[in-house]
N, C-alpha and C. Protein backbone atom coordinates (compact mmCIF):
# COMPACT_ATOMS: atom_id res chain seq x y z
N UNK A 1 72.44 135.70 68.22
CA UNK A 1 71.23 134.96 68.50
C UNK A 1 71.20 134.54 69.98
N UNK A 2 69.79 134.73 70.34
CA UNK A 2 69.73 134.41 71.43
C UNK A 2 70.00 132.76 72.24
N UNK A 3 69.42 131.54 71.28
CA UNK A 3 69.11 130.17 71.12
C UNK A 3 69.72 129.54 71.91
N UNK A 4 69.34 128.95 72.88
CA UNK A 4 70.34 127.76 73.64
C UNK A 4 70.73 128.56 74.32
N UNK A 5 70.72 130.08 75.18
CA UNK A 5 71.45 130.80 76.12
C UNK A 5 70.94 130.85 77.08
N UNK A 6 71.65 130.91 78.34
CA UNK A 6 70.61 131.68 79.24
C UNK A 6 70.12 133.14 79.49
N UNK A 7 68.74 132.99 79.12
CA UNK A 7 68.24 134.14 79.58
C UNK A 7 67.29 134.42 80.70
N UNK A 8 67.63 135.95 81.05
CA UNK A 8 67.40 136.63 82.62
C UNK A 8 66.21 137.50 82.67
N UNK A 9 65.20 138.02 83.41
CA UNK A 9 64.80 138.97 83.22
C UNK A 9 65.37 140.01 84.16
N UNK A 10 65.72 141.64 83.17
CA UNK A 10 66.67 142.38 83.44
C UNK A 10 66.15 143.38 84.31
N UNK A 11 64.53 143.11 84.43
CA UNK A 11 63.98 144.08 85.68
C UNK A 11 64.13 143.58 86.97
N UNK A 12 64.48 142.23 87.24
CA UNK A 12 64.67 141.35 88.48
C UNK A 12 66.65 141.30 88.74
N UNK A 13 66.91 141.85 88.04
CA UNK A 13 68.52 142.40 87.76
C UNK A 13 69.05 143.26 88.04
N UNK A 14 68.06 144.57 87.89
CA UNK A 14 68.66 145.92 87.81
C UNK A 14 68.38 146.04 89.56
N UNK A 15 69.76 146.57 89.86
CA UNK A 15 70.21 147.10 91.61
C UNK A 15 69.12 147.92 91.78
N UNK A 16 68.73 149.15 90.52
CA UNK A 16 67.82 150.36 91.03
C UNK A 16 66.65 149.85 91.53
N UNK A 17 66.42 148.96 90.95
CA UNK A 17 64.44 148.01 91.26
C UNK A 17 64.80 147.14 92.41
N UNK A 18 65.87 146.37 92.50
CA UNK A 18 65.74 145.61 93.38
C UNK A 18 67.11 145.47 95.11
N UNK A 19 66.76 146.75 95.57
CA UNK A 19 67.67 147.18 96.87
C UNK A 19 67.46 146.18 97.60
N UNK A 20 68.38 145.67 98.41
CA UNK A 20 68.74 144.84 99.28
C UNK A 20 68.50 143.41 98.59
N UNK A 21 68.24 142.91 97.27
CA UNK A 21 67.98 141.47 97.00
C UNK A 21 69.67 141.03 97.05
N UNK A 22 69.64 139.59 97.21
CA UNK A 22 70.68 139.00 96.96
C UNK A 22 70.40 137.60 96.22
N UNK A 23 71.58 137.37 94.91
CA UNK A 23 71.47 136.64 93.91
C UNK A 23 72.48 135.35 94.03
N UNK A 24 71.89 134.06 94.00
CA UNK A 24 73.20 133.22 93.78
C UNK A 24 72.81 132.21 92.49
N UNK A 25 74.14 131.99 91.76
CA UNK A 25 74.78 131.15 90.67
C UNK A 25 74.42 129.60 91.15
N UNK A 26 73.72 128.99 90.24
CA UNK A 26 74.00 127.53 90.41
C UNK A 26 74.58 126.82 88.89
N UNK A 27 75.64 125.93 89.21
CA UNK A 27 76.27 125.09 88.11
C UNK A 27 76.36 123.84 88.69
N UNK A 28 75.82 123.29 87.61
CA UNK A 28 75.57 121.69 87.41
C UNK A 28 76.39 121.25 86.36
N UNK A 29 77.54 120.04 86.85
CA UNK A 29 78.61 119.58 86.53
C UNK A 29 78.12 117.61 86.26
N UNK A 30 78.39 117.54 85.12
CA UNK A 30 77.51 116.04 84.43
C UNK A 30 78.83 115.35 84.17
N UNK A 31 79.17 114.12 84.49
CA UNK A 31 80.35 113.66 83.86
C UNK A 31 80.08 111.93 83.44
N UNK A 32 80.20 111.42 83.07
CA UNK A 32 79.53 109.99 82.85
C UNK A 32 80.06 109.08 83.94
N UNK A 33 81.30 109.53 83.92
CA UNK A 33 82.37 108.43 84.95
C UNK A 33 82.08 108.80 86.31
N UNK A 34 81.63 109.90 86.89
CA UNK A 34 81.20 110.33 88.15
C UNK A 34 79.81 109.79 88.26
N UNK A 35 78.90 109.63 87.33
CA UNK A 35 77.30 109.44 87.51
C UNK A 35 77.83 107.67 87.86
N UNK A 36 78.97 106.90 87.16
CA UNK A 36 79.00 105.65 87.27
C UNK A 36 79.65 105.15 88.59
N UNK A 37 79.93 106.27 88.77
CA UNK A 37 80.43 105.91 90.17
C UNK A 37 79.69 106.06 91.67
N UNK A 38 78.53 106.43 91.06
CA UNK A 38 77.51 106.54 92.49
C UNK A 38 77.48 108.04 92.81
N UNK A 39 78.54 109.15 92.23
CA UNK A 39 78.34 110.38 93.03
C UNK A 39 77.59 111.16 91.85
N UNK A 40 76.52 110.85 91.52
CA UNK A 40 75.38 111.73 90.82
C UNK A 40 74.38 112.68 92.12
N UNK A 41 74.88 113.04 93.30
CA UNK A 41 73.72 113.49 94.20
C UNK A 41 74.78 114.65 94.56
N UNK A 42 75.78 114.93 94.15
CA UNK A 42 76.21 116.22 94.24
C UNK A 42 77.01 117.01 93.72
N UNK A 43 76.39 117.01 92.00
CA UNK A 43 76.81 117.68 91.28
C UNK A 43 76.66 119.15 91.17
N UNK A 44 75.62 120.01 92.20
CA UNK A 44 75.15 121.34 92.33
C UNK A 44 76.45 122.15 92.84
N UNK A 45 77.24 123.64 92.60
CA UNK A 45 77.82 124.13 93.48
C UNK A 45 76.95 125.76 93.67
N UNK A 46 76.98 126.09 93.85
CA UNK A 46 76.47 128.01 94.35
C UNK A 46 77.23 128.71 94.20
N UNK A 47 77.53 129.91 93.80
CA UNK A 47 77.89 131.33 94.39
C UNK A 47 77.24 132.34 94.23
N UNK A 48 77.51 132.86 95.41
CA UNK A 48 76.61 134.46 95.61
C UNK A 48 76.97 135.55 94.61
N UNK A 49 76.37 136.62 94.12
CA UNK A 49 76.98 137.78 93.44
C UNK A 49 76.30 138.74 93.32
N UNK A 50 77.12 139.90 93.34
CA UNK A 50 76.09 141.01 93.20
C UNK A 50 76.04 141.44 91.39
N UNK A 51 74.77 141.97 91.37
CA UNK A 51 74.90 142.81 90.22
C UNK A 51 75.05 144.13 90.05
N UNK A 52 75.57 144.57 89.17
CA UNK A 52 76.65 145.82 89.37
C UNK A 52 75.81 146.45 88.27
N UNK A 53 75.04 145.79 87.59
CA UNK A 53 74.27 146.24 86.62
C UNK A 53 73.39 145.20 86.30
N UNK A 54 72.38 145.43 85.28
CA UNK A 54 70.93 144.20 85.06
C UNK A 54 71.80 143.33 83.69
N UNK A 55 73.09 143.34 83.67
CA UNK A 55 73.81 142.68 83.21
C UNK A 55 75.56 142.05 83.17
N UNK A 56 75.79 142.50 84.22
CA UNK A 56 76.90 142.48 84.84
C UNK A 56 77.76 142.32 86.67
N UNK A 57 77.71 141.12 86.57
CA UNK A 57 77.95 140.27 87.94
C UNK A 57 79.58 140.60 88.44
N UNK A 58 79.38 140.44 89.98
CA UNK A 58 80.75 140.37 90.58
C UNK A 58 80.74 139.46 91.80
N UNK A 59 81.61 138.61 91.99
CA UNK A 59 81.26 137.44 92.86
C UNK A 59 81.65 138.05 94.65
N UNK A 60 80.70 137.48 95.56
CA UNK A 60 80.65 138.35 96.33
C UNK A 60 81.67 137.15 97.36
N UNK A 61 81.66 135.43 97.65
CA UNK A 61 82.46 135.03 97.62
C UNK A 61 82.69 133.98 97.10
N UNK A 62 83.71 132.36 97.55
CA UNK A 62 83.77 131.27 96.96
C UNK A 62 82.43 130.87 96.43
N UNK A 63 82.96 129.71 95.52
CA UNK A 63 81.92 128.81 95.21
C UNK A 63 81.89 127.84 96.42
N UNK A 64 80.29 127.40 96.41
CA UNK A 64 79.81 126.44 97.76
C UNK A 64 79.78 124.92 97.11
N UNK A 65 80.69 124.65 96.71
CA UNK A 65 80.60 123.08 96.02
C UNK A 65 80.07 122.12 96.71
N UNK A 66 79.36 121.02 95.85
CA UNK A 66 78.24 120.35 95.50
C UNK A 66 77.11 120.46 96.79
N UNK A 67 77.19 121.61 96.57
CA UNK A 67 75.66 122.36 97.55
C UNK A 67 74.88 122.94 96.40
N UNK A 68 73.97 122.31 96.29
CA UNK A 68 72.87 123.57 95.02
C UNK A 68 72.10 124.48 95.93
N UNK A 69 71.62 125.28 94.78
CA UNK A 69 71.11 126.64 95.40
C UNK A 69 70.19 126.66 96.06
N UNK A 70 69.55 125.79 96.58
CA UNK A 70 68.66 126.09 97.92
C UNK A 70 69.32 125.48 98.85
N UNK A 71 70.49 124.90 99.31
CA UNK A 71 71.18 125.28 100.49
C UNK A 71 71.18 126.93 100.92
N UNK A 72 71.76 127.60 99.51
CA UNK A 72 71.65 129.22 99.86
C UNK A 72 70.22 129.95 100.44
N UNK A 73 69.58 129.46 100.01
CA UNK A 73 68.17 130.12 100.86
C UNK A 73 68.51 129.62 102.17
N UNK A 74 68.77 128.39 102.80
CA UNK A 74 68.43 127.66 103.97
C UNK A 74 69.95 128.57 104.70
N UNK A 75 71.06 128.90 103.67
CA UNK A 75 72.17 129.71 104.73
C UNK A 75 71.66 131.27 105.07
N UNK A 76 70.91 132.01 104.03
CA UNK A 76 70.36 133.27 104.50
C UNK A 76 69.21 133.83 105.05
N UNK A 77 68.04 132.63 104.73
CA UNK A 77 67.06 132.76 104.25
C UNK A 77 66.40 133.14 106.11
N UNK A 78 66.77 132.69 107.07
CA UNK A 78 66.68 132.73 107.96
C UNK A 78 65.42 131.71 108.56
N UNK A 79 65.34 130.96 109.27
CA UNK A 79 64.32 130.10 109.41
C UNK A 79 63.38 129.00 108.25
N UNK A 80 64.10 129.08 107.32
CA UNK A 80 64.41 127.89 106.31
C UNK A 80 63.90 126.53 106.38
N UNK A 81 63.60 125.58 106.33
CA UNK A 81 63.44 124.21 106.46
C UNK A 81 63.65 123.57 104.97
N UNK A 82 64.66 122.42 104.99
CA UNK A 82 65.12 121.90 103.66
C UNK A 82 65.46 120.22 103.82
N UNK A 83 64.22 119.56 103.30
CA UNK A 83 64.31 118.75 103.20
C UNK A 83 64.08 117.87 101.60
N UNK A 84 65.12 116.96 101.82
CA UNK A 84 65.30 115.97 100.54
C UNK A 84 64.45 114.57 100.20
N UNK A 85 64.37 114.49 99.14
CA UNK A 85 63.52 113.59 98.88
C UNK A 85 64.04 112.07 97.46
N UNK A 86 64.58 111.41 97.97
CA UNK A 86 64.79 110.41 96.96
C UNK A 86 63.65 109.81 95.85
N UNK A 87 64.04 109.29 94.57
CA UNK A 87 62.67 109.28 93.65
C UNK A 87 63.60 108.34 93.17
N UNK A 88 62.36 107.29 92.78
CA UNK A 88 62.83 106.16 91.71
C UNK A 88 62.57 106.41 90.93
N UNK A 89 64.08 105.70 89.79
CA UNK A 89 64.31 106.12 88.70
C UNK A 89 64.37 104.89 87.67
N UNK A 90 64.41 104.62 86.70
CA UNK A 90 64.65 103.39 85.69
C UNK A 90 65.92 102.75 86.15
N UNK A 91 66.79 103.62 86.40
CA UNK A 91 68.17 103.24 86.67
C UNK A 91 68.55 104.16 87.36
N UNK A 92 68.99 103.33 88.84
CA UNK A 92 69.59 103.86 89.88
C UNK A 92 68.66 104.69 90.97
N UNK A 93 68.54 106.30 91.07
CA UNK A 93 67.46 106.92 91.82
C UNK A 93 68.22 108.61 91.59
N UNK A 94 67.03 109.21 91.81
CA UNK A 94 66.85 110.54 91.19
C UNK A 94 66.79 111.66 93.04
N UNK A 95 67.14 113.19 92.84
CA UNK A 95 66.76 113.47 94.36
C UNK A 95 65.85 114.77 94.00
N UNK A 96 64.78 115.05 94.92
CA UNK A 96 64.23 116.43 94.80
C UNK A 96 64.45 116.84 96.12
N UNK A 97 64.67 118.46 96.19
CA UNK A 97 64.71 118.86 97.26
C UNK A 97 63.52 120.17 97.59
N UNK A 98 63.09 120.43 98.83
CA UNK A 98 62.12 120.77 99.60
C UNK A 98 62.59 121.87 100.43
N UNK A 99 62.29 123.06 100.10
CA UNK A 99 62.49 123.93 101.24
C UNK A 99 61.03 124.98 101.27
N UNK A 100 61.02 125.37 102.83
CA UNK A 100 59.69 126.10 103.11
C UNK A 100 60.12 127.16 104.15
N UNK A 101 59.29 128.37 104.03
CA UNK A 101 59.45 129.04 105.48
C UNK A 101 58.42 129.96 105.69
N UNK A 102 58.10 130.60 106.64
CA UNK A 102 56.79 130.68 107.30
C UNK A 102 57.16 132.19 107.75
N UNK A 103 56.62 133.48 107.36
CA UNK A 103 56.64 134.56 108.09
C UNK A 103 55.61 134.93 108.63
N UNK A 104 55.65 135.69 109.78
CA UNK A 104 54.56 135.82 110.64
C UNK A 104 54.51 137.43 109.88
N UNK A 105 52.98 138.00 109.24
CA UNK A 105 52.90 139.14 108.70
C UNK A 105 52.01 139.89 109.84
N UNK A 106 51.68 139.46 110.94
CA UNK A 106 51.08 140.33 111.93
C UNK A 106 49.28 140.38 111.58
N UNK A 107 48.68 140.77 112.61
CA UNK A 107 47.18 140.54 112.57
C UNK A 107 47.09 139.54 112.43
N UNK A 108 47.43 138.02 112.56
CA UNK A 108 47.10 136.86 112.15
C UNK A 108 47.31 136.68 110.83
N UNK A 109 48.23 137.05 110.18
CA UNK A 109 47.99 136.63 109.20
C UNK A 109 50.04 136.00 108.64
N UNK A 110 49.81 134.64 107.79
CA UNK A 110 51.34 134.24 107.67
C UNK A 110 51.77 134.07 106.52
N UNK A 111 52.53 134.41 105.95
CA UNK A 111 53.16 134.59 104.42
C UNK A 111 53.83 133.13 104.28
N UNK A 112 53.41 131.98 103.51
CA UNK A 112 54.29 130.86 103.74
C UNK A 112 54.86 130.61 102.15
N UNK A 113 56.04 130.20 101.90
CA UNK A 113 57.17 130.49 100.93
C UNK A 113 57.07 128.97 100.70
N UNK A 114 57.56 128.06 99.73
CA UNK A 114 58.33 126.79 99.34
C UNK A 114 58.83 127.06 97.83
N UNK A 115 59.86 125.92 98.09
CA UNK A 115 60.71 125.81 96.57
C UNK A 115 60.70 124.46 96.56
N UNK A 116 60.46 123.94 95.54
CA UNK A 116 60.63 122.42 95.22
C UNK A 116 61.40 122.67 94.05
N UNK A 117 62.83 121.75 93.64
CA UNK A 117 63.73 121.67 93.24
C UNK A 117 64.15 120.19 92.84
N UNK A 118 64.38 120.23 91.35
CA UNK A 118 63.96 118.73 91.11
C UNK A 118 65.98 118.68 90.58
N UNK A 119 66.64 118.32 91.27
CA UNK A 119 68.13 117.94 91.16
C UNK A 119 68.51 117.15 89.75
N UNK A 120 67.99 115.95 90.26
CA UNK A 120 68.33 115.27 88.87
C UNK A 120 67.33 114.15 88.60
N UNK A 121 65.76 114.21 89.23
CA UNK A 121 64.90 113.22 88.70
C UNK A 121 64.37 113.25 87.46
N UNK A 122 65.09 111.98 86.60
CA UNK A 122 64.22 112.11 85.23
C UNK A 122 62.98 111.68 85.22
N UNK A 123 62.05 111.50 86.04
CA UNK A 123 60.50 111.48 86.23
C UNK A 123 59.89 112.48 86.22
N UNK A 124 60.38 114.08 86.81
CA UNK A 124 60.42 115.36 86.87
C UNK A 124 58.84 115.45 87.76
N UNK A 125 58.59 116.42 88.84
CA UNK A 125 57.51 117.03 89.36
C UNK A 125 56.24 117.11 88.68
N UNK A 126 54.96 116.66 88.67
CA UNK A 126 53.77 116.85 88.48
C UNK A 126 52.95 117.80 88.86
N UNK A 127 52.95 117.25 90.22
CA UNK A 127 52.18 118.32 90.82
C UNK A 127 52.63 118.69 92.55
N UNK A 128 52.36 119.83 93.55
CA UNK A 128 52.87 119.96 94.63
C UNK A 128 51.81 120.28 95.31
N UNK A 129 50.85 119.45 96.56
CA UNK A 129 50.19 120.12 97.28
C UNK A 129 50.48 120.20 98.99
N UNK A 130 49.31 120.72 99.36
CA UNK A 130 49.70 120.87 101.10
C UNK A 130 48.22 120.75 102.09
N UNK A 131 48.87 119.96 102.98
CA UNK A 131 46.97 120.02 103.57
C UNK A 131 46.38 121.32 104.26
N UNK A 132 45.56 121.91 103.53
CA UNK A 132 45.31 123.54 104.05
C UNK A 132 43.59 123.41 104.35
N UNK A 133 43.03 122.80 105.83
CA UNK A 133 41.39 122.63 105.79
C UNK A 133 40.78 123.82 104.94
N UNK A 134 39.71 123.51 104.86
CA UNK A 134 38.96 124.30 103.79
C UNK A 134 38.52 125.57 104.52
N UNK A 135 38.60 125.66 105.95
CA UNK A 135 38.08 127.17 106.68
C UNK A 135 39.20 127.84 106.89
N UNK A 136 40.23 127.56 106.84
CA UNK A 136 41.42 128.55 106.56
C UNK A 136 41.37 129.55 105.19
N UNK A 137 41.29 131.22 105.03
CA UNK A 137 41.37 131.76 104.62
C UNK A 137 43.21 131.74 103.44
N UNK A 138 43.06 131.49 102.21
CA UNK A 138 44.41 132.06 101.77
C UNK A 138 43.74 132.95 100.60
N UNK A 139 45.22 133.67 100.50
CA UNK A 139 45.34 134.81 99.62
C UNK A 139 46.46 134.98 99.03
N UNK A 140 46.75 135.51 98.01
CA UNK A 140 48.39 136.15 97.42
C UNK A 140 48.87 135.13 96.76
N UNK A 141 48.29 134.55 96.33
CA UNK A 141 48.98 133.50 95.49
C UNK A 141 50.32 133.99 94.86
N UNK A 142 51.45 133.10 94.54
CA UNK A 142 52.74 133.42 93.52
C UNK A 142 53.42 132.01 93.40
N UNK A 143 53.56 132.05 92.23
CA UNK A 143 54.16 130.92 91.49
C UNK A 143 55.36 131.51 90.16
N UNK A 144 55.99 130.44 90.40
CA UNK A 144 57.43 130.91 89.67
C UNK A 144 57.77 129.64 88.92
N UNK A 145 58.26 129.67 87.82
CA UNK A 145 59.22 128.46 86.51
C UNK A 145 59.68 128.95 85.78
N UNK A 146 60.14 128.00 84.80
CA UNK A 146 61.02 128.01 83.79
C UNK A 146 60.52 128.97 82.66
N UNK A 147 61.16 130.19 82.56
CA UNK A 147 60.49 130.54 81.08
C UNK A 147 61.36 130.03 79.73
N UNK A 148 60.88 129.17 79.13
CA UNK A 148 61.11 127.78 78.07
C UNK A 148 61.13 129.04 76.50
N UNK A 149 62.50 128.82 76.27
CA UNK A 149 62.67 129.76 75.29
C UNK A 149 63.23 128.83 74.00
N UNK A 150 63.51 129.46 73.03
CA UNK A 150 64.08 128.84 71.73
C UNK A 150 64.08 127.31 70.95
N UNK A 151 62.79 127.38 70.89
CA UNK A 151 61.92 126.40 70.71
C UNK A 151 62.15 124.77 71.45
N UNK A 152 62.04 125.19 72.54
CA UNK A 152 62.39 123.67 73.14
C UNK A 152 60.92 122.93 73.13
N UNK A 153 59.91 123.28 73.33
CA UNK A 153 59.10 122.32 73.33
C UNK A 153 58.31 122.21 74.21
N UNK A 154 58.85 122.94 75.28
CA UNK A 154 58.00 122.43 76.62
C UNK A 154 56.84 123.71 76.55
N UNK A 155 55.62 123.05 77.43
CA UNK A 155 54.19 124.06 77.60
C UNK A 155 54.48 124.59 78.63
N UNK A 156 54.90 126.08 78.90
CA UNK A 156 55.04 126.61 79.81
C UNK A 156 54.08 127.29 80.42
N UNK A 157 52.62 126.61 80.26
CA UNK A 157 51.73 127.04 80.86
C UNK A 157 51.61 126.84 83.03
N UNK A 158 51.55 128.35 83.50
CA UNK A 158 51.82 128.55 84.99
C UNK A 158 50.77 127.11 85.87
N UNK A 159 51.14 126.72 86.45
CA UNK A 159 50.37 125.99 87.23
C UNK A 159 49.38 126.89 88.34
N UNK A 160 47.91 126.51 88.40
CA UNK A 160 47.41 127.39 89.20
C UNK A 160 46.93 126.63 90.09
N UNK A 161 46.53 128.07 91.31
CA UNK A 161 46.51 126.96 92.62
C UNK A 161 44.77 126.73 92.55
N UNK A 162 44.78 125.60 93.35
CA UNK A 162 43.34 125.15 93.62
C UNK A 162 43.10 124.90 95.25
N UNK A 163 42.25 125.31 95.90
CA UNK A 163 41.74 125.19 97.18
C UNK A 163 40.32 124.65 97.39
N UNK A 164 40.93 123.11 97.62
CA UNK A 164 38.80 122.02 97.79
C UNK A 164 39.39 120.93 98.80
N UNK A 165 38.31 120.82 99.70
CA UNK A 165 38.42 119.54 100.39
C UNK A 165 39.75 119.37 100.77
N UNK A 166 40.13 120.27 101.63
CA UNK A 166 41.42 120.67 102.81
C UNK A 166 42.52 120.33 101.90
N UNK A 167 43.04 120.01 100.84
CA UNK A 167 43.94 120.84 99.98
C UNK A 167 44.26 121.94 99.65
N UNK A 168 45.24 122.56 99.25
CA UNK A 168 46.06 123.67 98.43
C UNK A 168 46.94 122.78 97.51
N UNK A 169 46.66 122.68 96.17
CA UNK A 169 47.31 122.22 95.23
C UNK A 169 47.76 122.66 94.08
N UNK A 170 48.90 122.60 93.46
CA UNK A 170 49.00 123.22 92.24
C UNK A 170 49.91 122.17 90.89
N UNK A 171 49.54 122.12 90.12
CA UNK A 171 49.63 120.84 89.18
C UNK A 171 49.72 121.56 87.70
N UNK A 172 50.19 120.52 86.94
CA UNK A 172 50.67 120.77 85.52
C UNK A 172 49.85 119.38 85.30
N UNK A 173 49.59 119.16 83.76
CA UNK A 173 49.16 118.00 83.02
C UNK A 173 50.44 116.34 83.15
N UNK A 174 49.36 115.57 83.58
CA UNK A 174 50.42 114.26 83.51
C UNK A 174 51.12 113.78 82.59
N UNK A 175 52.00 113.40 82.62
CA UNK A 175 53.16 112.77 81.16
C UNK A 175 52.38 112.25 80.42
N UNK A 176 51.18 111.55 80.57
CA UNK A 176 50.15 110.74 79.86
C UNK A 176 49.44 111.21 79.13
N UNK A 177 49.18 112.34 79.66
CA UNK A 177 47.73 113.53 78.84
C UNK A 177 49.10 114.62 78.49
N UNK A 178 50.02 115.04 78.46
CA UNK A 178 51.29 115.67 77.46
C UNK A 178 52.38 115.36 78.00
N UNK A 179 52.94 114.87 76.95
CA UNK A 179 54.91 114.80 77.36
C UNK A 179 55.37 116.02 77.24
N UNK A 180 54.76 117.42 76.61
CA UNK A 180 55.92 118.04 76.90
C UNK A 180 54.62 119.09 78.10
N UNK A 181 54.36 118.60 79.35
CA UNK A 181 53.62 119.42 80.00
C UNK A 181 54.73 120.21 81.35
N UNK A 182 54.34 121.21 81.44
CA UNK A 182 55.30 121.98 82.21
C UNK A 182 55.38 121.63 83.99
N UNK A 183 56.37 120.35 83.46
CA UNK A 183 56.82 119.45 85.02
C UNK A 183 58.20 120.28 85.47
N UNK A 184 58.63 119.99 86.79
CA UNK A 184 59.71 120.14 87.18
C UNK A 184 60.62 119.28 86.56
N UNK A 185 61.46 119.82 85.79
CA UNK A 185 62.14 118.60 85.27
C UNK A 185 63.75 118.87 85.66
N UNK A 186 64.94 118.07 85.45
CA UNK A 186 65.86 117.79 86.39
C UNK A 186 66.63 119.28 85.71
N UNK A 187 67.37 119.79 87.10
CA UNK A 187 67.88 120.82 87.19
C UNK A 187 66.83 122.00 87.49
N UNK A 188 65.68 122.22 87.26
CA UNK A 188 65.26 123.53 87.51
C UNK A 188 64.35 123.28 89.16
N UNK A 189 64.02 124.56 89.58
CA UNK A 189 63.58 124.81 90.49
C UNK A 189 62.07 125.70 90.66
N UNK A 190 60.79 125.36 91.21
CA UNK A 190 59.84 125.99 90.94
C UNK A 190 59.51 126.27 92.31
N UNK A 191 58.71 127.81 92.25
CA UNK A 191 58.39 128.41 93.74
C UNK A 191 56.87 128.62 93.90
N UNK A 192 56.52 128.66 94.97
CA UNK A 192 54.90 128.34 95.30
C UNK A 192 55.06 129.15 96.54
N UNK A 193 53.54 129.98 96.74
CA UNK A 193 53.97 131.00 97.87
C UNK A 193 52.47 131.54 98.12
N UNK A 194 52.09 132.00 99.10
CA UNK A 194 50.52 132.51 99.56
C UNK A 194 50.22 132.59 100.90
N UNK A 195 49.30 133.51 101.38
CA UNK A 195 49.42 133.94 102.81
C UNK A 195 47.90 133.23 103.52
N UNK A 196 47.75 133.36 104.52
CA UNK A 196 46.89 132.35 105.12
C UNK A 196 46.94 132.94 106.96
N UNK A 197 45.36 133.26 107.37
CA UNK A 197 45.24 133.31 108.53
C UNK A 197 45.60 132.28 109.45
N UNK A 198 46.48 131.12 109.92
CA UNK A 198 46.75 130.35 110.76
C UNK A 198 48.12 130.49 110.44
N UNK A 199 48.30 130.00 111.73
CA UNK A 199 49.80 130.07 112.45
C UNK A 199 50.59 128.41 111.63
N UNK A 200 51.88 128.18 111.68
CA UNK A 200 52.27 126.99 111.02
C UNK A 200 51.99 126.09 111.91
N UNK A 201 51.71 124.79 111.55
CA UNK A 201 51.31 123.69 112.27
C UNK A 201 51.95 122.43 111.90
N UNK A 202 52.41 121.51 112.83
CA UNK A 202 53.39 120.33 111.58
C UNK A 202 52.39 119.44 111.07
C-alpha cells in the first residue's frame, strides 16, 4: 500500500526526460526536548542526489545540516535571493522562508521564479502576492504544491493567479471559509513563477 508514503512523480525522475536537472533531499528532524529548548528554527538538513533511475537515488555529496532546501537553490541556483520571515505563533514563533530570482529571457522580456516555504508555521500560508502595475504585460503562469494523497483531507485545489489594480496574486480559501483549504502548511514548500515585459525593480 501506498498510504502515509512518500510519493514522487516518476516523469520528473526519470534522467531520460530530465538532462541536466539536479535533485535535493530535505529531512525534517522533530524532537520535543530540542523544540523546548529554543532550537526549533533549524531542524531542515539537504542533500543533493542523482537519480540513476525514476526510482533509484545515489547521493552526490554530504548532508547540509540544519539548512533546508532552499538554501540549495540559493547555493546553485545562481542569482538567488532568500529571505526569512518570522510568524507569530500561539506559542513561541513559527519561520517562512522566501526565495526569488529573475532571468533576463531577451527581447524584454523576464522569467521571474519564487518559492515560499513555510518551515514550521502552524498558521501555514494563505495567500502570496507581488506589486505588478496593471500595464505591465505577464504571461506563463506556473504554480507548484503538495499533491495530498491517502486521504488526508486537505483541498488540493491549485491556487490561481489573479492580475487587478497593480497586483499579481495567488491565494487559497481562508481557515475561516475551510480548515482544510490548500495553505502552505509547516514543512512543505510552494512555487509561483511567470514572465513579464519589465526589467526587476526593488
Amino acid at each position: 500500500t501506498m498510504r502515509g508514503k512518500l510519493q514522487i512523480d516518476l516523469d520528473k525522475t526519470d534522467p531520460s526526460q530530465n538532462s541536466g536537472a539536479r535533485y535535493f533531499l530535505e529531512g525534517y528532524y522533530m524532537s520535543p526536548d530540542d523544540t523546548a529548548a529554543g532550537n526549533h528554527m533549524n531542524n531542515a538538513s539537504f542533500r543533493e542526489v542523482n537519480f540513476n533511475s525514476s526510482t533509484n537515488t545515489s547521493p552526490v555529496a554530504g548532508t547540509e545540516r540544519q539548512k533546508s532546501a532552499m538554501f540549495a537553490w540559493k547555493a546553485v541556483g545562481g542569482g538567488v535571493t532568500l529571505k526569512s520571515f518570522p510568524t507569530e505563533e500561539a506559542e513561541g514563533s513559527g519561520l517562512v522562508y522566501l526565495g526569488y530570482k529573475a532571468t533576463d529571457l531577451g527581447a524584454g522580456w523576464y522569467h521571474y521564479q519564487y518559492a515560499v516555504q513555510n518551515l514550521n508555521s502552524h498558521r501555514g500560508v494563505q495567500s502570496f502576492n507581488l506589486e505588478v502595475p496593471d500595464c505591465i504585460e505577464v504571461e506563463n503562469f506556473t504554480f507548484t504544491d503538495v499533491d495530498y494523497h491517502s486521504g488526508e483531507g486537505v483541498d488540493g485545489t491549485d491556487w490561481e493567479p489573479v492580475h487587478a489594480n497593480g497586483t499579481l496574486t495567488w491565494s487559497t480559501e481562508t481557515y475561516n471559509q475551510n480548515v482544510y483549504a490548500n495553505a502552505i502548511r509547516w514543512g512543505s514548500m510552494y512555487t509561483f513563477g511567470f514572465d513579464a515585459n519589465r526589467a526587476p525593480d526593488n
